[in-house]
C-alpha atoms as a PDB file:
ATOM      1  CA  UNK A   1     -11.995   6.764  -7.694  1.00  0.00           C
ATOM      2  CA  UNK A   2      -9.579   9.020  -5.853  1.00  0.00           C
ATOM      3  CA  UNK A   3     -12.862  10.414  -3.999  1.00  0.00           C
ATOM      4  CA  UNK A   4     -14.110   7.047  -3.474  1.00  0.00           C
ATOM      5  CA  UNK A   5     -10.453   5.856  -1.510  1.00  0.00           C
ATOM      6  CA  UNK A   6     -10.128   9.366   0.592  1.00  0.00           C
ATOM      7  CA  UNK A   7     -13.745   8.550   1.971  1.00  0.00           C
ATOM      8  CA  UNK A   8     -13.651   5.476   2.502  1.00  0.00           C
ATOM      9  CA  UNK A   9      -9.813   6.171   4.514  1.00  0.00           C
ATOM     10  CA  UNK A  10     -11.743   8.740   6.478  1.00  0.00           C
ATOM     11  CA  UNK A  11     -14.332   6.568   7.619  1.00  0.00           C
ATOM     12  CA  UNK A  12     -11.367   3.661   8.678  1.00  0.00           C
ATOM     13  CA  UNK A  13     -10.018   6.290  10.845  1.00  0.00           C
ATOM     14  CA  UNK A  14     -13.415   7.322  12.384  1.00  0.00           C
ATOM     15  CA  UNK A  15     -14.392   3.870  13.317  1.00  0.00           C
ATOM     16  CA  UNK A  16     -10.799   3.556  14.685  1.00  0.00           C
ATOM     17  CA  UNK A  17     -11.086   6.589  17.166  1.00  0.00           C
ATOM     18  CA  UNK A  18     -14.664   5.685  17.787  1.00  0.00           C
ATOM     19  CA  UNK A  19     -13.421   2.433  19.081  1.00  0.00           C
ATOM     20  CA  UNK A  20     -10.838   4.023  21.256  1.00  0.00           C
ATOM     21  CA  UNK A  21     -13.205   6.736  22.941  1.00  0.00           C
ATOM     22  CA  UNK A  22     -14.401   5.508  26.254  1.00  0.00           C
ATOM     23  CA  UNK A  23     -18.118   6.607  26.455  1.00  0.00           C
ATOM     24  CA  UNK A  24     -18.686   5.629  22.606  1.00  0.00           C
ATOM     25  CA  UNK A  25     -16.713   2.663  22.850  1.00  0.00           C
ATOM     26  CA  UNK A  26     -19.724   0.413  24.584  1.00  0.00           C
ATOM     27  CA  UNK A  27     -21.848   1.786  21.739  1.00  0.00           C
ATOM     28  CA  UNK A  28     -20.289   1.698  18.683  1.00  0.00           C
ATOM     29  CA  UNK A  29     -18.407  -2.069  19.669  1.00  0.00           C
ATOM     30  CA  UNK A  30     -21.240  -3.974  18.745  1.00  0.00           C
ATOM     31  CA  UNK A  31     -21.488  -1.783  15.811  1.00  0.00           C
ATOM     32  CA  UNK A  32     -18.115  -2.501  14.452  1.00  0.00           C
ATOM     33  CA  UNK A  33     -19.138  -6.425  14.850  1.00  0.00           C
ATOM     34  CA  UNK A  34     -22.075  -6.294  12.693  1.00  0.00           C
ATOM     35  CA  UNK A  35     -20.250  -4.237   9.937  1.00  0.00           C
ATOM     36  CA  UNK A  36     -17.123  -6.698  10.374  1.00  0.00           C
ATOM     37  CA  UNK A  37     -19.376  -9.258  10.052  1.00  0.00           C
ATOM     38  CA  UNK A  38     -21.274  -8.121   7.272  1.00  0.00           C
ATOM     39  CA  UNK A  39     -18.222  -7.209   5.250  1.00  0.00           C
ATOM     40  CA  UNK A  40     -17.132 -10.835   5.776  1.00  0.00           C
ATOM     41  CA  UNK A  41     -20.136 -12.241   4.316  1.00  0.00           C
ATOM     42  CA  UNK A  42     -20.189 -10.016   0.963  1.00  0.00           C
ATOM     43  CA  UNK A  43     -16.990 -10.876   0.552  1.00  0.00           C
ATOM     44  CA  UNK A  44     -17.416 -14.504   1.101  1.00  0.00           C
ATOM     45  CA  UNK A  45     -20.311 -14.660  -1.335  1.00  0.00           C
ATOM     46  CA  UNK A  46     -17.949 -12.269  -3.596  1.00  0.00           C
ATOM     47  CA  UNK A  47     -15.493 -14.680  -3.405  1.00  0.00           C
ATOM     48  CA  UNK A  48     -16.761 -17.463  -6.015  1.00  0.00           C
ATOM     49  CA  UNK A  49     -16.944 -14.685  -8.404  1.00  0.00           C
ATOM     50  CA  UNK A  50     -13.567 -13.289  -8.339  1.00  0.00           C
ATOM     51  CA  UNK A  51     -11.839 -16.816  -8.781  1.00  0.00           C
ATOM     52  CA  UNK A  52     -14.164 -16.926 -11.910  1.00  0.00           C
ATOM     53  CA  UNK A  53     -13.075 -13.439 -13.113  1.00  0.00           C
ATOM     54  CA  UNK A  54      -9.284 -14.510 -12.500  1.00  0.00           C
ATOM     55  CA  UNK A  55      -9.502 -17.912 -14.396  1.00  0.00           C
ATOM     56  CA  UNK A  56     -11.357 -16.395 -17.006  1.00  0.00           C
ATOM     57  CA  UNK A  57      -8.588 -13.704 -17.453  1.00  0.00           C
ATOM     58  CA  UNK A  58      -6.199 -16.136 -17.434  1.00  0.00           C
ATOM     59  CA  UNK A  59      -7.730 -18.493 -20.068  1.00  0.00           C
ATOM     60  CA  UNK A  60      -8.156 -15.769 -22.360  1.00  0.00           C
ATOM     61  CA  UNK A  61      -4.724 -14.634 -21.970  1.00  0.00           C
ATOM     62  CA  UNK A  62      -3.545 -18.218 -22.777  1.00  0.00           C
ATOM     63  CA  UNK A  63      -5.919 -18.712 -25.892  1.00  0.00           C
ATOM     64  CA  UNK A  64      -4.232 -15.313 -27.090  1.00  0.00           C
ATOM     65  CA  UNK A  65      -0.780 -16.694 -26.686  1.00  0.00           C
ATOM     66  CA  UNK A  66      -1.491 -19.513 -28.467  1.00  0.00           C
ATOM     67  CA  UNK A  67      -2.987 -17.913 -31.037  1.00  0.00           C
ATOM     68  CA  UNK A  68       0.088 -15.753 -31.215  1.00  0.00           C
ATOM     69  CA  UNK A  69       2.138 -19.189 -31.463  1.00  0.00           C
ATOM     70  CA  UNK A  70       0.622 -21.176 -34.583  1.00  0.00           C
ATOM     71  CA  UNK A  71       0.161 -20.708 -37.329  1.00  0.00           C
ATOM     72  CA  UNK A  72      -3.490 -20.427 -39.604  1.00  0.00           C
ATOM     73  CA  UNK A  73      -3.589 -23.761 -40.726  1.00  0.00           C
ATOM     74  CA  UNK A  74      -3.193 -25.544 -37.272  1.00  0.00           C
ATOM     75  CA  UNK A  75      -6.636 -24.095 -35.839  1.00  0.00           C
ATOM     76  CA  UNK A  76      -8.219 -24.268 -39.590  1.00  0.00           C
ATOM     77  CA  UNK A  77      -8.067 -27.862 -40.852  1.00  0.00           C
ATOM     78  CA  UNK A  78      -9.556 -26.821 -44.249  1.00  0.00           C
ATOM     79  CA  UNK A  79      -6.632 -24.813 -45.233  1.00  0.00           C
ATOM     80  CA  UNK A  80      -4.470 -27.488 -45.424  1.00  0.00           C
ATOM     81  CA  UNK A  81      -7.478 -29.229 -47.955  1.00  0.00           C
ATOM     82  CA  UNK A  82      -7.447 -25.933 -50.510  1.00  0.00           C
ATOM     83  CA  UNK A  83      -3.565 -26.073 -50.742  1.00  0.00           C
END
């Protein structure tokens, strides 16, 4: 993951000198755009899925707290029969 993060840093700073250098700059402008742009779809289409992923999480964490909280009998209605 480390490897992952120091390439993907090195390729921020390359598109950030890139769009400073004068002669590249016309060039690699409209580049920028179309990854900008592209970047903002994925993550638009991305987005739906993380809000599932996060309420998911957080259900689960709150069925396991309340779990944690009662006892046997309140979730099983047939123990309270056998006693």
């Amino acid at each position: 993951m480390i490897t992952v993060l120091f390439w993907a840093t090195i390729a921020i700073f390359a598109m950030l000198l890139l769009g400073i250098l004068p002669g590249v700059k016309e060039v690699f402008r409209p580049l920028m755009d179309i990854i900008s742009k592209g970047t903002g779809e994925v993550l638009k289409f991305a987005g739906g899925y993380i809000l599932w992923l996060a309420k998911t999480i957080i259900h689960a964490h709150i069925d396991l707290v309340i779990h944690l909280c009662h006892k046997r009998s309140y979730f099983d209605p047939a123990e309270k029969m056998r006693k």
